[in-house]
N, C-alpha and C. Protein backbone atom coordinates (compact mmCIF):
# COMPACT_ATOMS: atom_id res chain seq x y z
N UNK A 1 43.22 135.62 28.42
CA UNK A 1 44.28 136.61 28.34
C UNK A 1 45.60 136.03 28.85
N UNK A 2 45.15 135.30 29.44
CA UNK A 2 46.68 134.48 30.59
C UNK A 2 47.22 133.54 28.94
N UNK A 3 46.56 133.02 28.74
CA UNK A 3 47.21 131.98 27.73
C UNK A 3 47.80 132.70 26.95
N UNK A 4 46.93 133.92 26.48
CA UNK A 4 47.64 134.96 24.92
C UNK A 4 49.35 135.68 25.59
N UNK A 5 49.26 135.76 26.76
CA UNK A 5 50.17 136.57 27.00
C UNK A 5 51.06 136.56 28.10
N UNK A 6 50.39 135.65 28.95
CA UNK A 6 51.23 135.36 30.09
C UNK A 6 52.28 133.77 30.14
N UNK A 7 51.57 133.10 29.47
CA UNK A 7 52.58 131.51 29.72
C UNK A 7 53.80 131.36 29.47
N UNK A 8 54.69 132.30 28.97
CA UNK A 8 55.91 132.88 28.76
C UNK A 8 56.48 133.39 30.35
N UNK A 9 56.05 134.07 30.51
CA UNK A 9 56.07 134.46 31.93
C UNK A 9 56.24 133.76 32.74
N UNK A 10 58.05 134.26 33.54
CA UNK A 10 58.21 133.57 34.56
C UNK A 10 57.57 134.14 35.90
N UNK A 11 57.31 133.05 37.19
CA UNK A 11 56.79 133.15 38.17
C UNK A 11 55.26 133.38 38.17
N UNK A 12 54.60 133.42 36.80
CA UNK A 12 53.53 134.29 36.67
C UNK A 12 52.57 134.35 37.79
N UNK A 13 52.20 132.90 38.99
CA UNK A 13 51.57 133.25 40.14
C UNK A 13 52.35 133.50 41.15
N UNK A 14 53.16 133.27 41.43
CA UNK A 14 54.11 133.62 42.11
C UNK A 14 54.30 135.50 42.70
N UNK A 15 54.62 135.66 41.50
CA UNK A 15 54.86 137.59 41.26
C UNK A 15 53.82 138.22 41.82
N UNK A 16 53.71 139.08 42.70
CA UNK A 16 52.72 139.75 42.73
C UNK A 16 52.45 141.11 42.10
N UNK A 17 51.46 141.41 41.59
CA UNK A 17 51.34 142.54 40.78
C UNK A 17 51.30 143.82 42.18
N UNK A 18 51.49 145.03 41.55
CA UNK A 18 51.45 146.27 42.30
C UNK A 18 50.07 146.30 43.00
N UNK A 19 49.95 146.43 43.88
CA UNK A 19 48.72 146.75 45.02
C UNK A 19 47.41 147.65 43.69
N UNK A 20 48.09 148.71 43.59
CA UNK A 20 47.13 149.94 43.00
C UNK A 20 46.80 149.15 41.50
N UNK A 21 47.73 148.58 40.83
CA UNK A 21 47.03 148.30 39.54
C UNK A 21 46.28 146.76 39.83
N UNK A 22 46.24 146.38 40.69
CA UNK A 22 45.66 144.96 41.29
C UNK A 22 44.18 145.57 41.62
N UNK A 23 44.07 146.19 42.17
CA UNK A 23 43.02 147.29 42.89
C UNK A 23 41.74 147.61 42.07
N UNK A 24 42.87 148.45 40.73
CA UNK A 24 42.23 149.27 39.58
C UNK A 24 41.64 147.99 38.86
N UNK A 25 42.32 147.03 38.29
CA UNK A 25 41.75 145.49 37.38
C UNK A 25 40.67 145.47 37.90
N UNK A 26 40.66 144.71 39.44
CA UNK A 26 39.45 144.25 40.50
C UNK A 26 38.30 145.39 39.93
N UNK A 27 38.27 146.04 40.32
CA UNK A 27 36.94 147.82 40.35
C UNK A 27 36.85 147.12 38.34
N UNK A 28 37.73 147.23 37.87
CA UNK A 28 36.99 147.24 36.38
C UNK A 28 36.42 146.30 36.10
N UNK A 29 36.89 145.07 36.55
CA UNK A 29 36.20 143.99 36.55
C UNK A 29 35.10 143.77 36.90
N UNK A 30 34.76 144.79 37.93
CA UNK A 30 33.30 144.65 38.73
C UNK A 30 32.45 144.99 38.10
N UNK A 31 32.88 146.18 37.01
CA UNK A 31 31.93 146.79 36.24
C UNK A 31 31.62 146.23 35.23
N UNK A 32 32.76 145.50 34.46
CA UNK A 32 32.99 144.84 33.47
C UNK A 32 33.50 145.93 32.09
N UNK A 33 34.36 146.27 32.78
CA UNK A 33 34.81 148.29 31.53
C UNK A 33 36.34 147.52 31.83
N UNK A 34 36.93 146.25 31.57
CA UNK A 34 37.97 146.42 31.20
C UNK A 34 38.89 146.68 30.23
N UNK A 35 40.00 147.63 29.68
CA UNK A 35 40.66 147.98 28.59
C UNK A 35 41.78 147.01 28.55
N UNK A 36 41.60 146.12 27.74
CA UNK A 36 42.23 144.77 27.37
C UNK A 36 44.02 145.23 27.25
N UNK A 37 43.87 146.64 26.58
CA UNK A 37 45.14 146.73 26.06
C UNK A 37 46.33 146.93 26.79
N UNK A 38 45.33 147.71 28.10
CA UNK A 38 46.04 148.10 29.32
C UNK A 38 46.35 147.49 30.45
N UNK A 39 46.37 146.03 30.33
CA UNK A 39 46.74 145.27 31.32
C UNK A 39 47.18 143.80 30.53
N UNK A 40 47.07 143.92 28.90
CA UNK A 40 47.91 142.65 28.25
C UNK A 40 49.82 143.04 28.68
N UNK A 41 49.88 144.00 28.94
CA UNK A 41 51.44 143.96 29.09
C UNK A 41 52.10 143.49 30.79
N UNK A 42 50.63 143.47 31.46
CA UNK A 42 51.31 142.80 32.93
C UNK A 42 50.41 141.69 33.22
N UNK A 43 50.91 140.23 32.57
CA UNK A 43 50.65 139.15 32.99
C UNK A 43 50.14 138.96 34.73
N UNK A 44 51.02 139.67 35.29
CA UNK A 44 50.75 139.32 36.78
C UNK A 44 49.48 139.71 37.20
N UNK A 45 48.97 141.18 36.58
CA UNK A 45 47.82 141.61 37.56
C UNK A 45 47.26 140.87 36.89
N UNK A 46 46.57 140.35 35.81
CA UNK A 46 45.54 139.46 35.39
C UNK A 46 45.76 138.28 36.38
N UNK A 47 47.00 137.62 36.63
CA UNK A 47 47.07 136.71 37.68
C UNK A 47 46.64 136.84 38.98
N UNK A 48 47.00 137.91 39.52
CA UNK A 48 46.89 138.31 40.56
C UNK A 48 44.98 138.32 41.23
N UNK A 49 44.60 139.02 39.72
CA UNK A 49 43.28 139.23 39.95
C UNK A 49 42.23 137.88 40.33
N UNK A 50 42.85 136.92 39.18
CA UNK A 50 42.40 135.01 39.16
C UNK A 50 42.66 134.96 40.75
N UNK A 51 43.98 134.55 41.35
CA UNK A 51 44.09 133.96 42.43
C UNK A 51 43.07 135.19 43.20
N UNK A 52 43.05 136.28 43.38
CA UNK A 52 42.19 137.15 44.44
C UNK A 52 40.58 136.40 44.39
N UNK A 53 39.67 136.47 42.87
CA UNK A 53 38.54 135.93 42.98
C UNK A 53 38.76 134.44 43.66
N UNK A 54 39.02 133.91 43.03
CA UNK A 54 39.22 132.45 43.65
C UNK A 54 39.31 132.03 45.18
N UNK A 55 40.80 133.30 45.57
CA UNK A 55 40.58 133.22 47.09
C UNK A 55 39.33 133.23 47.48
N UNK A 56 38.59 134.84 47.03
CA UNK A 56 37.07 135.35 47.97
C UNK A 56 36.12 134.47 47.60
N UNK A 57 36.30 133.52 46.90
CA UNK A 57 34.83 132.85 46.65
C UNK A 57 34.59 132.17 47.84
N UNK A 58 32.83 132.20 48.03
CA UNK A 58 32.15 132.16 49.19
C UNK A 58 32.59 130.31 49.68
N UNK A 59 32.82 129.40 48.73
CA UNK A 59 32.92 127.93 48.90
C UNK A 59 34.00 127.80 47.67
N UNK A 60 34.77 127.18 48.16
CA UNK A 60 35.93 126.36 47.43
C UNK A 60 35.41 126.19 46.36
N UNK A 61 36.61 126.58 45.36
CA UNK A 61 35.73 125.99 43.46
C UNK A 61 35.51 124.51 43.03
N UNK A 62 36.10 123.66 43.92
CA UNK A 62 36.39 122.30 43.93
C UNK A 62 35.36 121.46 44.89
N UNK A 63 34.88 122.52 46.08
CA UNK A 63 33.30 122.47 46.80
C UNK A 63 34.08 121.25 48.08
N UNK A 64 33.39 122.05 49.39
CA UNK A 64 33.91 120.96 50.27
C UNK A 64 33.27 119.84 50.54
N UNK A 65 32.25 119.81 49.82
CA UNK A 65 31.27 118.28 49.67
C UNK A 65 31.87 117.08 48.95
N UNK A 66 32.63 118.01 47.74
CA UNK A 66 33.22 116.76 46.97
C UNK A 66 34.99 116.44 47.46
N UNK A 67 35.45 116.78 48.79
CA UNK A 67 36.90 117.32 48.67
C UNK A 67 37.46 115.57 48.81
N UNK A 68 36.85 114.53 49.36
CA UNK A 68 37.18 113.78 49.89
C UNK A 68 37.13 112.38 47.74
N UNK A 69 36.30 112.79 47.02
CA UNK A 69 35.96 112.45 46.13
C UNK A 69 37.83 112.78 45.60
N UNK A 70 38.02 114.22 45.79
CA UNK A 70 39.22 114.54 44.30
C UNK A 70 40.57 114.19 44.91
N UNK A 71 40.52 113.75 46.27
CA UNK A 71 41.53 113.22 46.80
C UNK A 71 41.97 111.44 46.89
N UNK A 72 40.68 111.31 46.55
CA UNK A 72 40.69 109.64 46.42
C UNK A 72 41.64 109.12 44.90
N UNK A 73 40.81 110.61 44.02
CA UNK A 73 40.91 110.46 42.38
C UNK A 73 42.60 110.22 42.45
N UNK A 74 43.13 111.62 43.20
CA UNK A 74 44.41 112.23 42.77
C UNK A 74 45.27 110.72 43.20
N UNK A 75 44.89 109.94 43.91
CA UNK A 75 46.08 109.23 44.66
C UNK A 75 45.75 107.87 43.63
N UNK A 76 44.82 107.64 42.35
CA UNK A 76 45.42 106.30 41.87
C UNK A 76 46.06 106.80 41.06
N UNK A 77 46.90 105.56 40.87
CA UNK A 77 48.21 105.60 40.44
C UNK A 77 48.03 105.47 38.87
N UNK A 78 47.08 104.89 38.44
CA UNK A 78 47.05 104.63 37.05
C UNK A 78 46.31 106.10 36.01
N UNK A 79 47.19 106.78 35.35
CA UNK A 79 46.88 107.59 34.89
C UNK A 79 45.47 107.80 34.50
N UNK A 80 45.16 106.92 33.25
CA UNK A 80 44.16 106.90 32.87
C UNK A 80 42.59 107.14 33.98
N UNK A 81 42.56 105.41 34.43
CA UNK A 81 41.81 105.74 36.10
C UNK A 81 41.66 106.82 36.70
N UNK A 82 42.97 107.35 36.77
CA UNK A 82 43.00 108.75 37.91
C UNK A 82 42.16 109.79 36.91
N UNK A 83 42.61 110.21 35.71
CA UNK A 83 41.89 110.96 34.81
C UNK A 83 40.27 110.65 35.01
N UNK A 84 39.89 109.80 34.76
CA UNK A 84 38.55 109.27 34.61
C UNK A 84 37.73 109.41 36.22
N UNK A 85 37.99 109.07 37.20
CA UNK A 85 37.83 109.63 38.73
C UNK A 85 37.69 110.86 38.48
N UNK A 86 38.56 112.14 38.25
CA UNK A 86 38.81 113.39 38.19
C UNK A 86 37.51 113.66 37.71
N UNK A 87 37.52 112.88 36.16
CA UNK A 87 36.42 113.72 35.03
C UNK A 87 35.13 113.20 36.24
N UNK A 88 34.88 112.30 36.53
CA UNK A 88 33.30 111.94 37.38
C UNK A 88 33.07 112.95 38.06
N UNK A 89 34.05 113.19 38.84
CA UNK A 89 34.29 113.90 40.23
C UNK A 89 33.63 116.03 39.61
N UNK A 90 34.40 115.89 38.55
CA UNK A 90 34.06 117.37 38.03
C UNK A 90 32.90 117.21 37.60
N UNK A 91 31.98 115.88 36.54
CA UNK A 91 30.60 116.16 36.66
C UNK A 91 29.38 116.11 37.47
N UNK A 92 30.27 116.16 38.34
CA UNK A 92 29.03 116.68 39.85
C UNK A 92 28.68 117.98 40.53
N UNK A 93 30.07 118.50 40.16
CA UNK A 93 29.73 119.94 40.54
C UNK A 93 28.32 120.91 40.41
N UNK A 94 28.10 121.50 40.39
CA UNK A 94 27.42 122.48 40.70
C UNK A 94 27.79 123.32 39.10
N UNK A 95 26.84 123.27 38.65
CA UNK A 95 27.10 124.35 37.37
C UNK A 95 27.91 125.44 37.43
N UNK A 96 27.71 126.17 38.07
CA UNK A 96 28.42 127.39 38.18
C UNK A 96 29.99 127.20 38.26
N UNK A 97 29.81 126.34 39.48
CA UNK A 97 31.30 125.92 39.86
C UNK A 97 32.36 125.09 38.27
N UNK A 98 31.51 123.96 38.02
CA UNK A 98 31.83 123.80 36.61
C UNK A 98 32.09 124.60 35.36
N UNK A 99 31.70 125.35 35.60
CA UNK A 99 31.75 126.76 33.93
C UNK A 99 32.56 127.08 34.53
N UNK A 100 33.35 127.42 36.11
CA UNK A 100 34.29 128.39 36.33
C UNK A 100 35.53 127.90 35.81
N UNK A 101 35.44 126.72 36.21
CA UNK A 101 37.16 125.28 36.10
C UNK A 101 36.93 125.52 34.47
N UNK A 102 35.48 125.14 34.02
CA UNK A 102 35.92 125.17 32.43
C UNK A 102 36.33 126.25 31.76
């Protein structure tokens, strides 16, 4: 939904969406009864909602086992290399954690 409608959007993580319609997304989400139509016009709470799960997740999506792995990746200098580190580094994850990034 972020790609269809938000990448236009300035500040889009930045902005914070209204408390109550941040609130209302979260609860629909839980249920999984969200009305697509009614929240394509505010990029933010869909944002808002991403950064909230992400915060509460129980372990980092990036996992603190591997943190020392994606920091090694990030610092060579040679694009390619660095890409290729990254990709290793992501096929270790933890399935779950992997389907989430993907």
């Amino acid at each position: 939904m972020l790609l269809e409608c938000g990448m236009q959007e300035e500040g889009l993580f930045r902005v914070a969406p209204s408390a109550s319609k941040l609130k209302k997304l979260k609860a629909a989400l839980d249920c999984c009864v969200v009305d697509v139509q009614e929240y394509s016009a505010d990029p933010h709470a869909i944002a808002g909602a991403l950064k909230s799960y992400l915060r509460e997740l129980p372990e980092p999506l990036m996992t603190f086992e591997l943190y020392e792995e994606w920091i090694q990746a990030s610092n060579i200098p040679e694009q390619e290399k660095r890409l290729q580190a990254l990709w290793n580094a992501c096929e270790k994850l933890p399935k779950a954690n992997y389907n989430n990034i993907r």
